[in-house]
C-alpha atoms as a PDB file:
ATOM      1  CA  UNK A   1      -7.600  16.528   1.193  1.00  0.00           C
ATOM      2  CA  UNK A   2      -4.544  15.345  -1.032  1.00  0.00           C
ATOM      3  CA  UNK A   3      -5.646  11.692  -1.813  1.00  0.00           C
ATOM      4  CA  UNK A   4      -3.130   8.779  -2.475  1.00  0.00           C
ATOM      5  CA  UNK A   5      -4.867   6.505  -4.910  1.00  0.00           C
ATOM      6  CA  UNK A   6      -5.687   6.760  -8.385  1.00  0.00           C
ATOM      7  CA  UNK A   7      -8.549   5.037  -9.692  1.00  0.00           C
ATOM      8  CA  UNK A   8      -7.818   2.382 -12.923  1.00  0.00           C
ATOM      9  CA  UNK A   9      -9.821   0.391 -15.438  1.00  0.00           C
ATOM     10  CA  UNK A  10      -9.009  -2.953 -13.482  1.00  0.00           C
ATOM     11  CA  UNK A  11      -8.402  -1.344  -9.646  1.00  0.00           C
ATOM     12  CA  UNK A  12      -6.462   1.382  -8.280  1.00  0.00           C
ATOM     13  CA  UNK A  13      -3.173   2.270  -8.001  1.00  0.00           C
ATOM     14  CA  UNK A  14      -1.898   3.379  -4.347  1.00  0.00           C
ATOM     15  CA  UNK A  15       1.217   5.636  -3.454  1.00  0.00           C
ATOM     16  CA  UNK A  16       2.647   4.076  -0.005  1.00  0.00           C
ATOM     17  CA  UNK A  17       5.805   4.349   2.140  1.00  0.00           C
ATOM     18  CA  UNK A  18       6.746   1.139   3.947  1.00  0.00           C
ATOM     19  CA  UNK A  19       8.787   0.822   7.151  1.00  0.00           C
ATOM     20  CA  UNK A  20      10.637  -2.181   7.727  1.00  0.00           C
ATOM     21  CA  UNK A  21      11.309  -3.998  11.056  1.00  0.00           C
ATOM     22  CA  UNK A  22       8.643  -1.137  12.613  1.00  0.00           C
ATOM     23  CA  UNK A  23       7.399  -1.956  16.063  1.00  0.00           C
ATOM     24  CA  UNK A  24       3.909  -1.660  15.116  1.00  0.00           C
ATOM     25  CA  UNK A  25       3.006  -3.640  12.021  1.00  0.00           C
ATOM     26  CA  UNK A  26       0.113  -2.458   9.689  1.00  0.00           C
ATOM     27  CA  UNK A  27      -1.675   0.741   8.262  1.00  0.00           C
ATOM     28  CA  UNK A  28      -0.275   3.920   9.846  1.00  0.00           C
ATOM     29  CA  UNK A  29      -2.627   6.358   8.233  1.00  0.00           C
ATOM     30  CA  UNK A  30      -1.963   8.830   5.581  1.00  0.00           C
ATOM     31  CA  UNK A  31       1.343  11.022   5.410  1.00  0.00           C
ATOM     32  CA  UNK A  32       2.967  13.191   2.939  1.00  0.00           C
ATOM     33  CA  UNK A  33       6.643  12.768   1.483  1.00  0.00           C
ATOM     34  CA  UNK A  34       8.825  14.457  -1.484  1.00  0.00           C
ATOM     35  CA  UNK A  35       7.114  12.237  -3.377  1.00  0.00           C
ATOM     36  CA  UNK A  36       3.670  13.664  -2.663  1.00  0.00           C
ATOM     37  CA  UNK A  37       0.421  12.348  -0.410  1.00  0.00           C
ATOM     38  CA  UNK A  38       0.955   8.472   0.763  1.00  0.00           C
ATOM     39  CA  UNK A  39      -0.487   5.508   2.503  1.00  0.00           C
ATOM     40  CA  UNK A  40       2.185   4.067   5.504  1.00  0.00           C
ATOM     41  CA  UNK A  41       2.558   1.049   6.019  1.00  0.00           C
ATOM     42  CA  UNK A  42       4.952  -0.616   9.274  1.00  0.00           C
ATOM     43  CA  UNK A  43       6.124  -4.359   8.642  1.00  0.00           C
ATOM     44  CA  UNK A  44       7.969  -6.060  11.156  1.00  0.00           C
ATOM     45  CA  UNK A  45       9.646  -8.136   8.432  1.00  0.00           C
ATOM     46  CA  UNK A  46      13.192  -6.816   6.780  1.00  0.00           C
ATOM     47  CA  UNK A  47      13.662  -5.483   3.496  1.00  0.00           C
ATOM     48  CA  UNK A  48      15.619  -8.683   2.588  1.00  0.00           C
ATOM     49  CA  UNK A  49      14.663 -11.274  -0.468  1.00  0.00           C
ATOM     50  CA  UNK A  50      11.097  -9.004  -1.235  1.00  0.00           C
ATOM     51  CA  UNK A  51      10.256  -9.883   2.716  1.00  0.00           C
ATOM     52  CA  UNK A  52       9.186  -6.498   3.191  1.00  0.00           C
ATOM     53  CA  UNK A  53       6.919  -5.943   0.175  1.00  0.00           C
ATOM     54  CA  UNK A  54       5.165  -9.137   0.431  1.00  0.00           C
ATOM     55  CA  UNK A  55       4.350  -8.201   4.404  1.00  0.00           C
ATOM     56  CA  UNK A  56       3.355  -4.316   2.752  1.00  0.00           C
ATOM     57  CA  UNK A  57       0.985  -5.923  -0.018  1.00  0.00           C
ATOM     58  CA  UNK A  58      -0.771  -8.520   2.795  1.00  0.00           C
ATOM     59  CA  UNK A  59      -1.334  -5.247   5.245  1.00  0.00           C
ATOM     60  CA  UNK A  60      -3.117  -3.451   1.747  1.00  0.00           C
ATOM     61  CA  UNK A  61      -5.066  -6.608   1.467  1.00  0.00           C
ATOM     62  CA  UNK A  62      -6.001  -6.679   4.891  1.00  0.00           C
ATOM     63  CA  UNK A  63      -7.245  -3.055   4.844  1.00  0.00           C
ATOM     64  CA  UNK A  64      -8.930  -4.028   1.921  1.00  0.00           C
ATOM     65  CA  UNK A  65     -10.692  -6.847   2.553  1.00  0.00           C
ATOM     66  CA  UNK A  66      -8.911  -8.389  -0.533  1.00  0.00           C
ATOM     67  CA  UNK A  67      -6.969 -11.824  -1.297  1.00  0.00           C
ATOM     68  CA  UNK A  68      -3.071 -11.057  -0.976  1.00  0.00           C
ATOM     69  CA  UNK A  69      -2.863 -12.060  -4.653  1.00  0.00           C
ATOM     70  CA  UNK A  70      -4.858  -9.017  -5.755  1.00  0.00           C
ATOM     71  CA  UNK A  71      -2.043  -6.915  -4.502  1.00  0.00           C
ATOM     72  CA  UNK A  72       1.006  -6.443  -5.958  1.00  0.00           C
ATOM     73  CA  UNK A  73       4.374  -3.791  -6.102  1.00  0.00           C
ATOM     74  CA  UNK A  74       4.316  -2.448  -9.966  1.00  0.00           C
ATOM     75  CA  UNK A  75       6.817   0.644  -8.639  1.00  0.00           C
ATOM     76  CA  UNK A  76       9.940   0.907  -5.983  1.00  0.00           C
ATOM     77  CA  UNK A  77      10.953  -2.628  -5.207  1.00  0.00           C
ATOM     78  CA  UNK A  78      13.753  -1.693  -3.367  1.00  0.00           C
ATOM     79  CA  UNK A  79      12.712   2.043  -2.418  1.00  0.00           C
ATOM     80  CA  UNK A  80      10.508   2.401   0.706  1.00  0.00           C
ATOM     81  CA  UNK A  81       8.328   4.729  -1.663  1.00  0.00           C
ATOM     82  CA  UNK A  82       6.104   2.129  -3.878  1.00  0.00           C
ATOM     83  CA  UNK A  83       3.688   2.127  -5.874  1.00  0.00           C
ATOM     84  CA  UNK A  84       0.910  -0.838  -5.244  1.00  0.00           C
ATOM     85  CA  UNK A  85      -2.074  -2.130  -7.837  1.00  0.00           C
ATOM     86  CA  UNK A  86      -4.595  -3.353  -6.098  1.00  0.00           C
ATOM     87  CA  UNK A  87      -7.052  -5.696  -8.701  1.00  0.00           C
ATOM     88  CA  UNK A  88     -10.422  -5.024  -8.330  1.00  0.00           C
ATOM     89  CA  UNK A  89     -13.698  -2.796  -8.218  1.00  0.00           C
ATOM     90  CA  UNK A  90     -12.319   0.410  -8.251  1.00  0.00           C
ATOM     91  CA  UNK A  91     -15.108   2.118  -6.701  1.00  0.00           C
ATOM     92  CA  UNK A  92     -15.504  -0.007  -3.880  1.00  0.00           C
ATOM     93  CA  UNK A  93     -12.224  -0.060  -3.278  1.00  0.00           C
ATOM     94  CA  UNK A  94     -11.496   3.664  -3.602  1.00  0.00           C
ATOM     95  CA  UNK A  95     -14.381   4.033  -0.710  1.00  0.00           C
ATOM     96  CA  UNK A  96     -12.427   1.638   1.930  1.00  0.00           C
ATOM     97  CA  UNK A  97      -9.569   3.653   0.771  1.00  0.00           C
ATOM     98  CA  UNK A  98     -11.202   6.695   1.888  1.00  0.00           C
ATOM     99  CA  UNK A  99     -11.658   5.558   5.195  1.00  0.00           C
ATOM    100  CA  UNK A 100      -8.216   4.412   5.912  1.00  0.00           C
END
């Protein structure tokens, strides 16, 4: 199994594709792209003004079980392909991760 995260010294580092305005909001499960294995994500918000990647870093946190503020883009602002760091233990994080 092709995993989507990559553990780091202050969290981990997750590979996701987003879809804006989807009809069902939230983790879709794992799926693989040209880019390689990846986390979707469905947002019911438009890719307008960061909308979009706000509503993608909240569903992370969510799935997490982590503040909102502990997520955040660092790769594809305006791609649906990003890249999101998630602050925190890695370990524990990489085990919810696991699961999703």
């Amino acid at each position: 199994m092709t995993v989507f995260w990559r553990a780091m010294s202050d969290g981990v580092s997750v590979s996701v594709k987003v879809q804006p305005k989807s009809r069902r909001p939230g983790i879709q499960g794992r799926a693989g792209s040209a880019h390689g294995a990846c986390l979707r994500i469905g947002v019911s918000e438009v890719p307008e003004d960061g909308r979009a990647n706000r509503a993608a870093c909240a569903a992370l946190a969510e799935a997490l079980h982590v503040p909102t503020s502990s997520v955040a883009v660092t790769l594809g602002h305006t791609s649906r392909n990003k890249t999101l760091h998630v602050t925190g233990d890695a370990t524990h994080l990489t085990a919810i991760l696991e699961t999703l």
